[in-house]
C-alpha atoms as a PDB file:
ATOM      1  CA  UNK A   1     121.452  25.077  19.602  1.00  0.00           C
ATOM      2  CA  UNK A   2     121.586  26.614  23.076  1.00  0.00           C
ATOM      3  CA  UNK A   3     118.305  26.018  24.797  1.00  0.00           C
ATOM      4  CA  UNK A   4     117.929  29.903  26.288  1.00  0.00           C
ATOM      5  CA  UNK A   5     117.549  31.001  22.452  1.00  0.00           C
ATOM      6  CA  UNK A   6     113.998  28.911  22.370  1.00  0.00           C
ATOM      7  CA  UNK A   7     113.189  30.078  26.211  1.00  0.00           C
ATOM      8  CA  UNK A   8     113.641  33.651  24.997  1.00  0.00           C
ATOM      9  CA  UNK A   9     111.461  32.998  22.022  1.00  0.00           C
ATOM     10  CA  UNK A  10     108.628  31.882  24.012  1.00  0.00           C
ATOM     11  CA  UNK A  11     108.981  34.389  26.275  1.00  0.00           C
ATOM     12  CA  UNK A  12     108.991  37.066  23.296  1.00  0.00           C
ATOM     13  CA  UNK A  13     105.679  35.205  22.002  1.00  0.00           C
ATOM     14  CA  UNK A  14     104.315  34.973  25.709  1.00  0.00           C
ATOM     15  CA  UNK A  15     104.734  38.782  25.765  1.00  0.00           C
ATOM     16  CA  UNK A  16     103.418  39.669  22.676  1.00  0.00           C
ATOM     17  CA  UNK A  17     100.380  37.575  23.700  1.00  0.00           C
ATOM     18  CA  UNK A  18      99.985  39.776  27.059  1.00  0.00           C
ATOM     19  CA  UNK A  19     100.698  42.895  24.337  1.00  0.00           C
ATOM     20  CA  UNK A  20      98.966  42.274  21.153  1.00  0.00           C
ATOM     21  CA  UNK A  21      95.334  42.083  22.031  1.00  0.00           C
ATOM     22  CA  UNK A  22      93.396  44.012  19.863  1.00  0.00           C
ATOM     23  CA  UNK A  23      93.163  41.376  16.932  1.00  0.00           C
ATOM     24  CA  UNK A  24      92.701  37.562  17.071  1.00  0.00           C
ATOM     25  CA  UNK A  25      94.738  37.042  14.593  1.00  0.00           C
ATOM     26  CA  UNK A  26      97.747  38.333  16.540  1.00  0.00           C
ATOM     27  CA  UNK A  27      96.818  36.427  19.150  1.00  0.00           C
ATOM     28  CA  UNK A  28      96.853  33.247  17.673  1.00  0.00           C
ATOM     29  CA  UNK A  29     100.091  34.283  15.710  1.00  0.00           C
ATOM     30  CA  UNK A  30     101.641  34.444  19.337  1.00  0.00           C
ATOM     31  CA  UNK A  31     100.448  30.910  19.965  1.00  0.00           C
ATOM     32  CA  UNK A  32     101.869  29.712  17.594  1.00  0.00           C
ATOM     33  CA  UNK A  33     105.273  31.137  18.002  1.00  0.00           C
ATOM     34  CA  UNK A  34     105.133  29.590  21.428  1.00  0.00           C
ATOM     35  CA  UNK A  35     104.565  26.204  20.204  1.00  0.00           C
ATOM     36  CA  UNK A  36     107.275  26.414  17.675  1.00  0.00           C
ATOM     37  CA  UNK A  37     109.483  27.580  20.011  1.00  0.00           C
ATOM     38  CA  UNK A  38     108.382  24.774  22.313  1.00  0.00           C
ATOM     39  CA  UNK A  39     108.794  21.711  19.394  1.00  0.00           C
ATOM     40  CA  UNK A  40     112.327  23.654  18.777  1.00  0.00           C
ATOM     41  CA  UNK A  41     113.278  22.946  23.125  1.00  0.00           C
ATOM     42  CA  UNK A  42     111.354  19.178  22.528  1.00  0.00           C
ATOM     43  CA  UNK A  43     113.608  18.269  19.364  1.00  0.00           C
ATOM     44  CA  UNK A  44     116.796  19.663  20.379  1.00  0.00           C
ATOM     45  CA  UNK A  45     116.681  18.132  23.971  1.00  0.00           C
ATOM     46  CA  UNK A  46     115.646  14.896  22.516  1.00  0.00           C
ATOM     47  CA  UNK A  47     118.264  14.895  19.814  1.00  0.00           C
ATOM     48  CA  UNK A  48     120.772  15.427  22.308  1.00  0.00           C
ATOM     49  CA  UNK A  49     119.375  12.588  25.297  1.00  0.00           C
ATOM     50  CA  UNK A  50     119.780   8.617  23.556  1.00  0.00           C
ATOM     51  CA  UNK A  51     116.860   7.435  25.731  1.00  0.00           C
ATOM     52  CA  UNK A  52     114.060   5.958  23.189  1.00  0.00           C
ATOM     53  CA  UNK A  53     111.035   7.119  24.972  1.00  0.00           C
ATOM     54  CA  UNK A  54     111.623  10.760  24.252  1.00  0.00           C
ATOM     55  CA  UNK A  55     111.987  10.189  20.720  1.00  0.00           C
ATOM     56  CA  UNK A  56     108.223  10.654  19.747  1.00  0.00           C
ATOM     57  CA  UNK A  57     107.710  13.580  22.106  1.00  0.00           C
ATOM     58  CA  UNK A  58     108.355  16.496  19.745  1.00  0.00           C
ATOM     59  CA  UNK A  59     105.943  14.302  16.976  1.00  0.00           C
ATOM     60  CA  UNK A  60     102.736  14.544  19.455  1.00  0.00           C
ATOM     61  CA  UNK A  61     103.680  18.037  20.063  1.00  0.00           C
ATOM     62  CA  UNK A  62     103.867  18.906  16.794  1.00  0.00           C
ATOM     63  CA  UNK A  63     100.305  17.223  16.543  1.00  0.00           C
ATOM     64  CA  UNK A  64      98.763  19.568  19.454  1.00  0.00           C
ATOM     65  CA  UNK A  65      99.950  22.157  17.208  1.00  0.00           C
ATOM     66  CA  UNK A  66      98.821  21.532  14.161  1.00  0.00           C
ATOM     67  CA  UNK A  67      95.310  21.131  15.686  1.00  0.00           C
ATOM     68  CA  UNK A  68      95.268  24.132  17.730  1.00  0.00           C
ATOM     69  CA  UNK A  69      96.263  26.210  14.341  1.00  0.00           C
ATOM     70  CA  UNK A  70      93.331  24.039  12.758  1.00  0.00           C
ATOM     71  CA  UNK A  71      91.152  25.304  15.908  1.00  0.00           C
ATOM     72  CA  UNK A  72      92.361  28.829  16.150  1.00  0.00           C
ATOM     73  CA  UNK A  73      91.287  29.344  11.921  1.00  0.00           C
ATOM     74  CA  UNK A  74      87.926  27.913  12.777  1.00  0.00           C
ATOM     75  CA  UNK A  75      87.539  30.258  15.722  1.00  0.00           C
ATOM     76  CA  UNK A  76      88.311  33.319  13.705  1.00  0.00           C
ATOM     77  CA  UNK A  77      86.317  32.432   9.924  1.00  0.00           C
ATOM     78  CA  UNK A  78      83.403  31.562  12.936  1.00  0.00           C
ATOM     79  CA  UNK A  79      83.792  35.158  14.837  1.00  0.00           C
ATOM     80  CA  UNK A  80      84.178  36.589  11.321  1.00  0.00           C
ATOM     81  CA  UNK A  81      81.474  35.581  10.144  1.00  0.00           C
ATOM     82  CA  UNK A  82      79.199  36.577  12.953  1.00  0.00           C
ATOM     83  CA  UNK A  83      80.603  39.411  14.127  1.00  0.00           C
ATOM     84  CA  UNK A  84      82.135  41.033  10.678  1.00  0.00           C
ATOM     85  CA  UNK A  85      85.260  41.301  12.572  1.00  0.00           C
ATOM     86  CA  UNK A  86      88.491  39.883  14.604  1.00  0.00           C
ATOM     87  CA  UNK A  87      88.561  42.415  17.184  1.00  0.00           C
ATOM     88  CA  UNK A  88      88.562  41.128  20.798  1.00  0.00           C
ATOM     89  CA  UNK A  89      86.593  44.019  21.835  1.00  0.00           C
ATOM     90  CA  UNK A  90      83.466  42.669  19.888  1.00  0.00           C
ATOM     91  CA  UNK A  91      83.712  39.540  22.280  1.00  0.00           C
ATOM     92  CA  UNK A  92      82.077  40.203  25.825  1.00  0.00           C
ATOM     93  CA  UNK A  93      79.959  38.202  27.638  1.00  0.00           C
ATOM     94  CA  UNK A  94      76.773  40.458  27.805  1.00  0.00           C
ATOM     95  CA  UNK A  95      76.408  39.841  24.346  1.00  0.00           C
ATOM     96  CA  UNK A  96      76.372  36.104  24.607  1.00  0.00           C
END
């Protein structure tokens, strides 16, 4: 696949970050779109480059992102649980 098609997907998930910020869940969604779209660039410019050391690249990234969505669902049953909510606007730092 052409390689703009996964830079316009992050940047679609990059500005739905800098959009969506009411929930934490949407947040997180957008996250995760930009490391899909990221693993997508890895595989597809290591598929098409022979070299051997790029070959487990996209697995470690695929890793990172598998533990931040591990991290991110921990974060939210967390704020859920303490603050009955996933609103950003229930996090500030006065509170804390």
């Amino acid at each position: 696949m052409n390689p703009t098609t996964f830079i316009i997907s992050f940047t679609i998930a990059m500005m739905g970050l800098a959009i969506y910020q009411t929930h934490l869940l949407s947040l997180f969604l957008c996250l995760e779109g930009m490391a899909l779209s990221v693993f997508c660039l890895m595989v597809s410019s290591s598929s098409s480059s022979f070299v051997i050391s790029t070959i487990p690249m996209p697995l470690i990234m695929l890793t990172f992102s598998v533990c931040e969505a591990g991290l991110s669902l921990v974060l939210m049953i967390s704020m859920t649980r303490t603050h009955h909510n996933d609103l950003m606007s229930s996090l500030t730092l006065l509170k804390c």
